[in-house]
C-alpha atoms as a PDB file:
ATOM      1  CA  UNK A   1      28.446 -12.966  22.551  1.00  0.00           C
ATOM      2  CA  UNK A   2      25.362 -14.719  21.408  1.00  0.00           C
ATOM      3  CA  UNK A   3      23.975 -13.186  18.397  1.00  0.00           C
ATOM      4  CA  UNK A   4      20.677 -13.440  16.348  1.00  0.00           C
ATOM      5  CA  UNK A   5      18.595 -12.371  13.612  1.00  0.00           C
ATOM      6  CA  UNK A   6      15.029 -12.323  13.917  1.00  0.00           C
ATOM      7  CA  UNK A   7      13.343 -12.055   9.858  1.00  0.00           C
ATOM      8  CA  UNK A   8       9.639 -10.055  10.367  1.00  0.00           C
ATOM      9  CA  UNK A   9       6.884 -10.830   8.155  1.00  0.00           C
ATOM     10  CA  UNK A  10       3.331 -10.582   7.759  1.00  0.00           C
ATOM     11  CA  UNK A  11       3.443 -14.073   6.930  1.00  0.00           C
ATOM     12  CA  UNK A  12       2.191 -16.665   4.289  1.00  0.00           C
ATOM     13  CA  UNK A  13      -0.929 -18.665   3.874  1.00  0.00           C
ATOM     14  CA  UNK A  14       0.007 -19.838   0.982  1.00  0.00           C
ATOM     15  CA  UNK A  15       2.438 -22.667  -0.029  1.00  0.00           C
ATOM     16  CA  UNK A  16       4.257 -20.530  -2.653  1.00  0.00           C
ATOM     17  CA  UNK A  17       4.368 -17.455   0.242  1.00  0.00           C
ATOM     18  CA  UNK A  18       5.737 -20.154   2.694  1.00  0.00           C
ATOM     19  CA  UNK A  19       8.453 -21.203   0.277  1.00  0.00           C
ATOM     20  CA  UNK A  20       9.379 -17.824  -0.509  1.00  0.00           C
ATOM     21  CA  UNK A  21      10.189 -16.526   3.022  1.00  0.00           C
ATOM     22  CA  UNK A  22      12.191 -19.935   3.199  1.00  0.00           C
ATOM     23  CA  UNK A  23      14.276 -19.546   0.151  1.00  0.00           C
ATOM     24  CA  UNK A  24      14.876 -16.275   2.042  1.00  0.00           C
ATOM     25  CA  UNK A  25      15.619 -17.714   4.920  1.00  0.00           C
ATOM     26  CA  UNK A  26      18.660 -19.464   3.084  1.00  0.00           C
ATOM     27  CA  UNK A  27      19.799 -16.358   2.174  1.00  0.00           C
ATOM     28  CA  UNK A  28      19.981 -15.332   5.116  1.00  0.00           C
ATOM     29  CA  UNK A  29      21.744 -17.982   6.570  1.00  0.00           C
ATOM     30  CA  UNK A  30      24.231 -18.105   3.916  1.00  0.00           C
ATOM     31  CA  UNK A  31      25.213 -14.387   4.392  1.00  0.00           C
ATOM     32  CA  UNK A  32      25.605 -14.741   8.059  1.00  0.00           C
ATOM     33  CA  UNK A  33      26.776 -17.862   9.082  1.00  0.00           C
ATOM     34  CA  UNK A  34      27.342 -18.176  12.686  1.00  0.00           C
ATOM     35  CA  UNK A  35      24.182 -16.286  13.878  1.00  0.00           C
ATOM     36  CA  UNK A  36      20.940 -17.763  14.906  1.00  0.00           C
ATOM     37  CA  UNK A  37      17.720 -17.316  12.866  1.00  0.00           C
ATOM     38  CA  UNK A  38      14.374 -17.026  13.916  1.00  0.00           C
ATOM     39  CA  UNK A  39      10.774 -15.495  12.595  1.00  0.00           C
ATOM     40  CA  UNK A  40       8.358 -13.675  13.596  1.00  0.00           C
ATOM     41  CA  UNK A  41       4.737 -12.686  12.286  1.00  0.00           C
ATOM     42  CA  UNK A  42       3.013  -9.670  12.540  1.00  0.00           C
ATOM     43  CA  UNK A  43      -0.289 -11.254  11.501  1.00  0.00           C
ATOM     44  CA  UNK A  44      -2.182 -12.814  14.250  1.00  0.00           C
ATOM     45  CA  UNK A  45      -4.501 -14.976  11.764  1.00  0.00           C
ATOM     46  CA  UNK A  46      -1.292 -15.755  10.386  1.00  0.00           C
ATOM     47  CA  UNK A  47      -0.019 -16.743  14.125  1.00  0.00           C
ATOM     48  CA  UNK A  48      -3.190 -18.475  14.982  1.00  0.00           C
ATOM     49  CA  UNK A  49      -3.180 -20.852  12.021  1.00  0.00           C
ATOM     50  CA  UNK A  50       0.557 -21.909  12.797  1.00  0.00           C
ATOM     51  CA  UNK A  51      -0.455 -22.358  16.396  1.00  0.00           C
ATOM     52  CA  UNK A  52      -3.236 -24.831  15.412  1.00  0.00           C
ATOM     53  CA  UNK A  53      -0.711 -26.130  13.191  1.00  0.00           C
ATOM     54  CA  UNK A  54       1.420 -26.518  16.316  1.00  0.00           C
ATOM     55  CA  UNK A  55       4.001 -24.589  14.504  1.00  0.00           C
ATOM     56  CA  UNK A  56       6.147 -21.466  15.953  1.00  0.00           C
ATOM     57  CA  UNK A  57       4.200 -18.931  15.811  1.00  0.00           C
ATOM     58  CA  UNK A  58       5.763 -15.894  17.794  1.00  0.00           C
ATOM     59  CA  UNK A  59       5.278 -12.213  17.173  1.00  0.00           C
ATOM     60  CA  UNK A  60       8.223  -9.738  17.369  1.00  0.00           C
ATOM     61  CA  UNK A  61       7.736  -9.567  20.817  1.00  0.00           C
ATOM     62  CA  UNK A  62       7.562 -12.883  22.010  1.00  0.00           C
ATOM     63  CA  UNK A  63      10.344 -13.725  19.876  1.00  0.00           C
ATOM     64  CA  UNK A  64      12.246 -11.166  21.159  1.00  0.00           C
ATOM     65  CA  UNK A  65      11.330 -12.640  24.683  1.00  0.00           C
ATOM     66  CA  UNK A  66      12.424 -16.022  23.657  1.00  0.00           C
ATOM     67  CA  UNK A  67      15.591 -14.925  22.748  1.00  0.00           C
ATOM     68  CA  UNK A  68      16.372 -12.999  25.693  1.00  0.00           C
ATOM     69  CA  UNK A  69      15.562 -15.618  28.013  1.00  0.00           C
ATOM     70  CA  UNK A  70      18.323 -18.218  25.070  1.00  0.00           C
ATOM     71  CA  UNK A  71      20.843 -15.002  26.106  1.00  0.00           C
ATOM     72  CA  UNK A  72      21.495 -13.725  23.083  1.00  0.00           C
ATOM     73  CA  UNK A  73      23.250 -10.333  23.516  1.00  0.00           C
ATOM     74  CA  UNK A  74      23.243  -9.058  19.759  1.00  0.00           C
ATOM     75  CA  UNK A  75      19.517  -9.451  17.900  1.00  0.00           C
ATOM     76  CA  UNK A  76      18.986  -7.620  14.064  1.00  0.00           C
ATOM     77  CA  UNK A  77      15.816  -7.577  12.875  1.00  0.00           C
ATOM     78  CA  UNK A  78      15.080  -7.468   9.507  1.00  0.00           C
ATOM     79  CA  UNK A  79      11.345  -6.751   8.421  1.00  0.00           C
ATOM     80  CA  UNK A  80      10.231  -7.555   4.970  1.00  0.00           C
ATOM     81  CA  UNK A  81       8.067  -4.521   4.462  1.00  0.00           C
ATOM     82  CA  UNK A  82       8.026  -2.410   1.354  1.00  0.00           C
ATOM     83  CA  UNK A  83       7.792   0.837   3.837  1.00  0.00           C
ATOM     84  CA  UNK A  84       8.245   2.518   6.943  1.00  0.00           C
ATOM     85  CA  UNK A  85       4.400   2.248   7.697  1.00  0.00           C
ATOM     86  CA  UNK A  86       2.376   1.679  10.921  1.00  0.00           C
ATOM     87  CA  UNK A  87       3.509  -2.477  10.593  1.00  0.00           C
ATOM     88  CA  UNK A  88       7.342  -1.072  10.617  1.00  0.00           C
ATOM     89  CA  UNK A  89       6.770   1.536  13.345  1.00  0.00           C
ATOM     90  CA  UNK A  90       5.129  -1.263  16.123  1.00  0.00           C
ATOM     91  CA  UNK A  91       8.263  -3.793  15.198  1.00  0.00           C
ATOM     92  CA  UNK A  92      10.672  -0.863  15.991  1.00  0.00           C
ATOM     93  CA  UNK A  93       8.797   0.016  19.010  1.00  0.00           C
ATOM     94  CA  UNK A  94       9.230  -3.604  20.184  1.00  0.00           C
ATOM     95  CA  UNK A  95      13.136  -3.655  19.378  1.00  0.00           C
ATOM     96  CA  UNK A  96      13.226  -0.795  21.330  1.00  0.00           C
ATOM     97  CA  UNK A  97      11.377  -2.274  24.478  1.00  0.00           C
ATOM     98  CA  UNK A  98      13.914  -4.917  24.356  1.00  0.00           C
ATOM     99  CA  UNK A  99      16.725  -2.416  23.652  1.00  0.00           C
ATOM    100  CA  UNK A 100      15.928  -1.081  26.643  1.00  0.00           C
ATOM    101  CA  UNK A 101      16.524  -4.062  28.692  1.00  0.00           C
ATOM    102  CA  UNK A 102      19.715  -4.862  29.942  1.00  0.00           C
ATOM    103  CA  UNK A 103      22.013  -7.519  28.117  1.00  0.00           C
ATOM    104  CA  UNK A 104      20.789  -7.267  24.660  1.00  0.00           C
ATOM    105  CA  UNK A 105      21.340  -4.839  22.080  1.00  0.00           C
ATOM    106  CA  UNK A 106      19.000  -4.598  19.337  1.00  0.00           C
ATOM    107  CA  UNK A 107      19.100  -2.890  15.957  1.00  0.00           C
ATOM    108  CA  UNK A 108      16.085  -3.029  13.004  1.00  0.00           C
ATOM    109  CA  UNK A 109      16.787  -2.841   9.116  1.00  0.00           C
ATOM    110  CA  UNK A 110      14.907  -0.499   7.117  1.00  0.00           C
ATOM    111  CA  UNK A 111      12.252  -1.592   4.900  1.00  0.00           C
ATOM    112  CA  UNK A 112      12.520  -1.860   1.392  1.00  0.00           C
ATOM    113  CA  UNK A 113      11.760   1.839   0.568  1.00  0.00           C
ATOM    114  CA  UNK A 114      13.597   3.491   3.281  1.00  0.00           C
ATOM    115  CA  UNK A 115      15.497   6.104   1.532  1.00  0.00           C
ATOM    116  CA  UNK A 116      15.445   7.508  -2.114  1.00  0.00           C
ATOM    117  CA  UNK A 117      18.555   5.561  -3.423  1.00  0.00           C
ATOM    118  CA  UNK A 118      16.503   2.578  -2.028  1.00  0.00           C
ATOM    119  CA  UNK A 119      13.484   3.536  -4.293  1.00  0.00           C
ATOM    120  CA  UNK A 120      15.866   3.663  -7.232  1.00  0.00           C
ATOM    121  CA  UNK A 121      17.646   0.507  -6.813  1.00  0.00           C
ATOM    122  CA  UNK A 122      14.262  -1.099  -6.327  1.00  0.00           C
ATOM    123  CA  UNK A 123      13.270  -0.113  -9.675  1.00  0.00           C
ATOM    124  CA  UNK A 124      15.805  -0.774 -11.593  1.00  0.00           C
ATOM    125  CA  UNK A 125      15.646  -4.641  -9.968  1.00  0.00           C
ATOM    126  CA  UNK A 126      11.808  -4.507 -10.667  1.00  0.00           C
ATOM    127  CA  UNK A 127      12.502  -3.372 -14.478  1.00  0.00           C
ATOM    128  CA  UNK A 128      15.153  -6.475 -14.585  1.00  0.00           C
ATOM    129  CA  UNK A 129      12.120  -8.918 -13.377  1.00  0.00           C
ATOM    130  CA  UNK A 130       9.505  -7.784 -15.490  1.00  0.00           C
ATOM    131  CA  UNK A 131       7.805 -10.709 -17.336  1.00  0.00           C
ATOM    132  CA  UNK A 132       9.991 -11.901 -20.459  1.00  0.00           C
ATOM    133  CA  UNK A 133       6.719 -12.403 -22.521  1.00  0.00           C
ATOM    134  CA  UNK A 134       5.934  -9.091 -22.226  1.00  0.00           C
ATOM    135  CA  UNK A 135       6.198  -6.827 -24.955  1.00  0.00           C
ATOM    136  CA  UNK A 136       7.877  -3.285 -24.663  1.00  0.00           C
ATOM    137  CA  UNK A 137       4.535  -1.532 -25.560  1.00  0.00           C
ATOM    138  CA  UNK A 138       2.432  -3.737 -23.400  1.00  0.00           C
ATOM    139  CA  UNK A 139       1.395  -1.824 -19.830  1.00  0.00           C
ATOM    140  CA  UNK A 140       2.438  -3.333 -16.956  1.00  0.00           C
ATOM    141  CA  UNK A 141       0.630  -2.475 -13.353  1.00  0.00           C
ATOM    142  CA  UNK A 142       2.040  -2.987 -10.423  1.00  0.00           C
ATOM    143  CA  UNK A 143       0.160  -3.472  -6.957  1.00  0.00           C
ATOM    144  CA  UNK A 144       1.083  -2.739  -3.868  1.00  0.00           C
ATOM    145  CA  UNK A 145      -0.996  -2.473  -0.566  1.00  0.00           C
ATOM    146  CA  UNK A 146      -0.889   1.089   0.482  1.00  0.00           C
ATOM    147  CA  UNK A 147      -1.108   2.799   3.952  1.00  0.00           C
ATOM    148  CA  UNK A 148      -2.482   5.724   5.542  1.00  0.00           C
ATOM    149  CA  UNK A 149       0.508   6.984   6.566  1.00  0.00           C
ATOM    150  CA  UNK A 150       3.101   9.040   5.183  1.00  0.00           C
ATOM    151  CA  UNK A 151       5.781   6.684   4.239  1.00  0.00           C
ATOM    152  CA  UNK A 152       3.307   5.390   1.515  1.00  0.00           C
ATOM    153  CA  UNK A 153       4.317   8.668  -0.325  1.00  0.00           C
ATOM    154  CA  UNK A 154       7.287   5.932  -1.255  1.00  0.00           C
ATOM    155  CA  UNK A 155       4.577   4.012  -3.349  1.00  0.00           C
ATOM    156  CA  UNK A 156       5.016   8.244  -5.666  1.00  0.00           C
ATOM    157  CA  UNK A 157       8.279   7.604  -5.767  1.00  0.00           C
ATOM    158  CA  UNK A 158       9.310   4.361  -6.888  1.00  0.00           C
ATOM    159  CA  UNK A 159       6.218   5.107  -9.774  1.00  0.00           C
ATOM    160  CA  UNK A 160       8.201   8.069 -10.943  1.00  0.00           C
ATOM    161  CA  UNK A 161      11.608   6.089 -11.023  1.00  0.00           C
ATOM    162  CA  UNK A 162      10.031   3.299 -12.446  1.00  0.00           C
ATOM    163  CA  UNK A 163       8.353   5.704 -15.153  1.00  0.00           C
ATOM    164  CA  UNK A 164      11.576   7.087 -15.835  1.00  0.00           C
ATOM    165  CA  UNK A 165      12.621   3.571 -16.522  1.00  0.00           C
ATOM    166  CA  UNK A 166       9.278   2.228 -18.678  1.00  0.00           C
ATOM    167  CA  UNK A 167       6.561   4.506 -19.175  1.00  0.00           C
ATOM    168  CA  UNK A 168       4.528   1.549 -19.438  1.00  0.00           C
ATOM    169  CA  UNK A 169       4.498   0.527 -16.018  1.00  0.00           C
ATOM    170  CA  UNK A 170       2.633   1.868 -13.641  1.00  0.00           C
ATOM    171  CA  UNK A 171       2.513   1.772  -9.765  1.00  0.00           C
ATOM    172  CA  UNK A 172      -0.887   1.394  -7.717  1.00  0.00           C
ATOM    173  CA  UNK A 173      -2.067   0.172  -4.444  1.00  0.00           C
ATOM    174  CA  UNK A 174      -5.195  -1.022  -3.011  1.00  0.00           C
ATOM    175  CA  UNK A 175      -6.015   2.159  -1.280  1.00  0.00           C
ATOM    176  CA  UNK A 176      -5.471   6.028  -1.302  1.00  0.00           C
ATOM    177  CA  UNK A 177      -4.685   8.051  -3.961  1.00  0.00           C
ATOM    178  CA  UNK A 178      -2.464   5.448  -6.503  1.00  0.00           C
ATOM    179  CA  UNK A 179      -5.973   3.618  -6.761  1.00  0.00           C
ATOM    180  CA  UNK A 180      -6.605   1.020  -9.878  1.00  0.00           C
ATOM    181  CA  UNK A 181      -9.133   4.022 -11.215  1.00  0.00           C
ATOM    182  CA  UNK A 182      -6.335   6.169 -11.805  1.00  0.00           C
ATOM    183  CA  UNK A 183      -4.150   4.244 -13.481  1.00  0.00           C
ATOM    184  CA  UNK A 184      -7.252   2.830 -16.105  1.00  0.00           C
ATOM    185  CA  UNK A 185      -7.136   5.866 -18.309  1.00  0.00           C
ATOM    186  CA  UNK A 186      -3.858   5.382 -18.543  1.00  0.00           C
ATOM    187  CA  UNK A 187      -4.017   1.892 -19.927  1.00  0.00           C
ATOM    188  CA  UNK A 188      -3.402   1.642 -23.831  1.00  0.00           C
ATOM    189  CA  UNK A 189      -2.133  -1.927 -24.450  1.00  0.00           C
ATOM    190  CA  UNK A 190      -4.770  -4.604 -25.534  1.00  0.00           C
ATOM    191  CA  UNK A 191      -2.595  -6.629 -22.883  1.00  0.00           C
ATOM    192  CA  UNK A 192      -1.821  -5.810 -19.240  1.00  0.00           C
ATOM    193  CA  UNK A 193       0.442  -7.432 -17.260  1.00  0.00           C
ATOM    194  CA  UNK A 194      -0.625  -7.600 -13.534  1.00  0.00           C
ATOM    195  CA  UNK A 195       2.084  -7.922 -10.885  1.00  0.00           C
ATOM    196  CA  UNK A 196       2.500  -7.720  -6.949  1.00  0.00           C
ATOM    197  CA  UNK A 197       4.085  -5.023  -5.411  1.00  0.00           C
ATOM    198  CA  UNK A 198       4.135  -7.178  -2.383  1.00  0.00           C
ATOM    199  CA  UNK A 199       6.526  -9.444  -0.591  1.00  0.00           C
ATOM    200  CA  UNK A 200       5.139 -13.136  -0.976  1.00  0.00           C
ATOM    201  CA  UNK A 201       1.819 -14.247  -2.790  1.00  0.00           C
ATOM    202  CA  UNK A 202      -0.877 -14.216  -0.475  1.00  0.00           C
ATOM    203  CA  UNK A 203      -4.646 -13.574  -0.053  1.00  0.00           C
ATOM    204  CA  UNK A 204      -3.967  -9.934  -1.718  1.00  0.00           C
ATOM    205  CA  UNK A 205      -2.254 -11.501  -4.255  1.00  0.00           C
ATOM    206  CA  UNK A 206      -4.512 -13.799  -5.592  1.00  0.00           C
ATOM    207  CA  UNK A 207      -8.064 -12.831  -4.713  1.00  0.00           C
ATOM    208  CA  UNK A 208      -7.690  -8.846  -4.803  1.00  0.00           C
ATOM    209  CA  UNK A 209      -5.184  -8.675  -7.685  1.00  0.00           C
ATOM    210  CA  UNK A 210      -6.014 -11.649  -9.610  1.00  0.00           C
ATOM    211  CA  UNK A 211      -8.666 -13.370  -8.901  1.00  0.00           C
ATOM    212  CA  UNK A 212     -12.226 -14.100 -10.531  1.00  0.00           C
ATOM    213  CA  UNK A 213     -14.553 -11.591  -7.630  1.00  0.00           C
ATOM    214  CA  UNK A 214     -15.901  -8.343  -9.831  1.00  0.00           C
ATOM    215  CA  UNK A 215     -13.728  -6.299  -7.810  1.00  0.00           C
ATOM    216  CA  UNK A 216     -10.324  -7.807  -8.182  1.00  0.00           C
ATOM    217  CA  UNK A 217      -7.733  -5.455  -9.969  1.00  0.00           C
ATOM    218  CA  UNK A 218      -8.004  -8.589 -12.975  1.00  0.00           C
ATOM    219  CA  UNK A 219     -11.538  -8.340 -13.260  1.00  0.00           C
ATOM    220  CA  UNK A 220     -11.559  -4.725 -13.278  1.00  0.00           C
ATOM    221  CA  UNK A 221      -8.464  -4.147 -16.522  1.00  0.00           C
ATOM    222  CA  UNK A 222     -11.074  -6.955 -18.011  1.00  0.00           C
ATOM    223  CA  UNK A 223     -13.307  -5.035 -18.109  1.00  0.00           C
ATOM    224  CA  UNK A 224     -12.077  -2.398 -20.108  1.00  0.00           C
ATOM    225  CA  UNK A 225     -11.774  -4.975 -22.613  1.00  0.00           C
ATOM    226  CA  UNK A 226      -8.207  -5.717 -21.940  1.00  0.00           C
ATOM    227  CA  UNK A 227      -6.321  -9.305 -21.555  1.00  0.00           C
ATOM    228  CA  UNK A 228      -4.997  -9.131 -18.234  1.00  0.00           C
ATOM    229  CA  UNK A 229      -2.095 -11.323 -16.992  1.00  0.00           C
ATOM    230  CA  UNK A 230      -1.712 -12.146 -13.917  1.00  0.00           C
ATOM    231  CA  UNK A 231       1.973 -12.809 -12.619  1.00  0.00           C
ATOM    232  CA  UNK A 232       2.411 -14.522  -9.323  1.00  0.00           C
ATOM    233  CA  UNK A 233       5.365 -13.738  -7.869  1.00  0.00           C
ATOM    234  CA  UNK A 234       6.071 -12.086  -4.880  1.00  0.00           C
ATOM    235  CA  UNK A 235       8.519  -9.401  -4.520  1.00  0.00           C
ATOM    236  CA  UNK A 236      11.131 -11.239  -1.854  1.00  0.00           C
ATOM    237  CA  UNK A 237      11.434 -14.029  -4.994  1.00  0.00           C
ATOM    238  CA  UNK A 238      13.409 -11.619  -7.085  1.00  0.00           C
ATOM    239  CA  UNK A 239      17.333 -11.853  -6.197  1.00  0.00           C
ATOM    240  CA  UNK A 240      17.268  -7.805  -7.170  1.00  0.00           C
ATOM    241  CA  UNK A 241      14.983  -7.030  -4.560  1.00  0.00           C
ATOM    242  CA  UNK A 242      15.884  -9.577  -1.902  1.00  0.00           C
ATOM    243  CA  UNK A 243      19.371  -8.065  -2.164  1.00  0.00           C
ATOM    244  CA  UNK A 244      18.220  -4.676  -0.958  1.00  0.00           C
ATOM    245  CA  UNK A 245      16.397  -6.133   2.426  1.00  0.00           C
ATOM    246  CA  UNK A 246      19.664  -8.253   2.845  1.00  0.00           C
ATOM    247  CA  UNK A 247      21.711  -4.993   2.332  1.00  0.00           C
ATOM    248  CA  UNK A 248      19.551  -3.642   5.063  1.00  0.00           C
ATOM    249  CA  UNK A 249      20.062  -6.499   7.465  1.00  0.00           C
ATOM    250  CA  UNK A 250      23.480  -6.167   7.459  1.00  0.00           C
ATOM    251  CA  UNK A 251      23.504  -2.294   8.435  1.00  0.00           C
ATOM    252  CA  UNK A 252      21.004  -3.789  11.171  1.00  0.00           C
ATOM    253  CA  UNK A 253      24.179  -6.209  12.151  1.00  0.00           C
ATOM    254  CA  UNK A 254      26.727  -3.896  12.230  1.00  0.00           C
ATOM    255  CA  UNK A 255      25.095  -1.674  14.449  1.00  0.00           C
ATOM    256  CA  UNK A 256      23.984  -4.942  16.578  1.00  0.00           C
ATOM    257  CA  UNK A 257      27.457  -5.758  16.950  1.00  0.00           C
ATOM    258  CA  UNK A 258      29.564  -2.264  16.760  1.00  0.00           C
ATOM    259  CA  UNK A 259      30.469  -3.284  13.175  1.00  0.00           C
ATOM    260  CA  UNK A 260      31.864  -5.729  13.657  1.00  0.00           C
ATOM    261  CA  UNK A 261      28.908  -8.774  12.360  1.00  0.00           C
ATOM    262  CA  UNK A 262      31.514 -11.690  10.713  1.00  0.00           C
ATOM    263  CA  UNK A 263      33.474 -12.761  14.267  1.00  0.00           C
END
């Protein structure tokens, strides 16, 4: 039996987003010695860039392809995606599809927020990583990207946990109803501290969260005559977090492999 484990991710533009999926990576390969691992990208600009770069640069698909035609026999995918959204949906459909063929069994992790014990261990890891500078009355805003789809009503959840937690930090994402302009009234602190709700720093990261354009989410607190402070650090470089996509992975395994993911 040949087996793999094929990490999903938007991907990274970013050097610091880059190092992050390869620290990772280690992970990973740490917890599961013995099995092959490979990425995949769910971003085409993100695949086109690597491809100039003359870089791998295969999406779930074609990564599944590759290793079916390698013969592996046991694949686990692990997306890091905060929730079961459209992005997780296509990347299932595509294990599937392969699933389907014969001589390879595939299985896919759940994403971050899968299930509400998930949403409470992320929040008490996100309460352990909250800046160390901050002070306990200080507000603290998380973002996160949002969906149109109904898994984002995970975004609700982990706010309420995390409330229960700190009722200074508060939960928003770039669209729908947990929108910047509802969580402004609710802003007392003459400092904010601004933090991604999203797996590695990226474009969202640093030009819709904190960078100088009037409509960033740092722009915006500033104007309400609030310091706001930025933290970049995306959500797969805390070990509290990272440990619930690896706890997923290895669910993905042991139905890969009829639990049975260390021989």
């Amino acid at each position: 039996m040949r087996r793999a484990i094929l990490l999903v991710a938007f991907g990274a533009g970013t050097p610091q987003g880059r190092q992050a999926l390869q620290a990772f990576d280690g992970m990973v390969r740490a917890r599961f010695a013995g099995w092959s691992v490979r990425w995949a990208f769910t971003s085409p600009l993100v695949r086109e860039r690597l491809a100039r770069a003359r870089q791998k640069s295969d999406s779930v698909r074609k990564a599944l392809r590759r290793l079916r035609f390698e013969r592996f026999t046991q694949v686990a995918l692990q997306p890091l995606q905060t929730i079961a959204g459209a992005e997780h949906e296509e990347v299932c459909a595509a294990a599937a599809e392969a699933d389907q063929a014969p001589g390879m069994r595939c299985r896919v992790g759940a994403p971050l927020l899968a299930a509400p014990s998930d949403v409470e261990d992320a929040a008490r890891a996100l309460a352990r990583h909250l800046p160390s500078a901050r002070q306990p009355d200080e507000d603290v805003v998380l973002m996160g990207h949002g969906a149109r789809h109904a898994a984002a009503a995970r975004y609700a959840d982990l706010a309420l946990a995390l409330e229960a937690l700190d009722a200074r930090v508060h939960v928003g994402t770039m669209g729908g109803a947990m929108a910047l302009e509802y969580i402004l009234p609710r802003l007392s602190s003459a400092r904010v501290w601004l933090m991604p709700l999203l797996s590695v720093v990226g474009q969202h990261a640093l030009r819709d969260m904190a960078g100088e354009g009037a409509q960033s989410w740092r722009s915006r607190i500033e104007r309400e005559n609030r310091l706001c402070l930025p933290v970049l650090r995306g959500m797969a470089e805390y070990p509290g977090i990272a440990e619930i996509w690896l706890r997923h992975l290895e669910t993905a395994a042991a139905e890969a492999t009829d639990g049975d993911i260390m021989s």
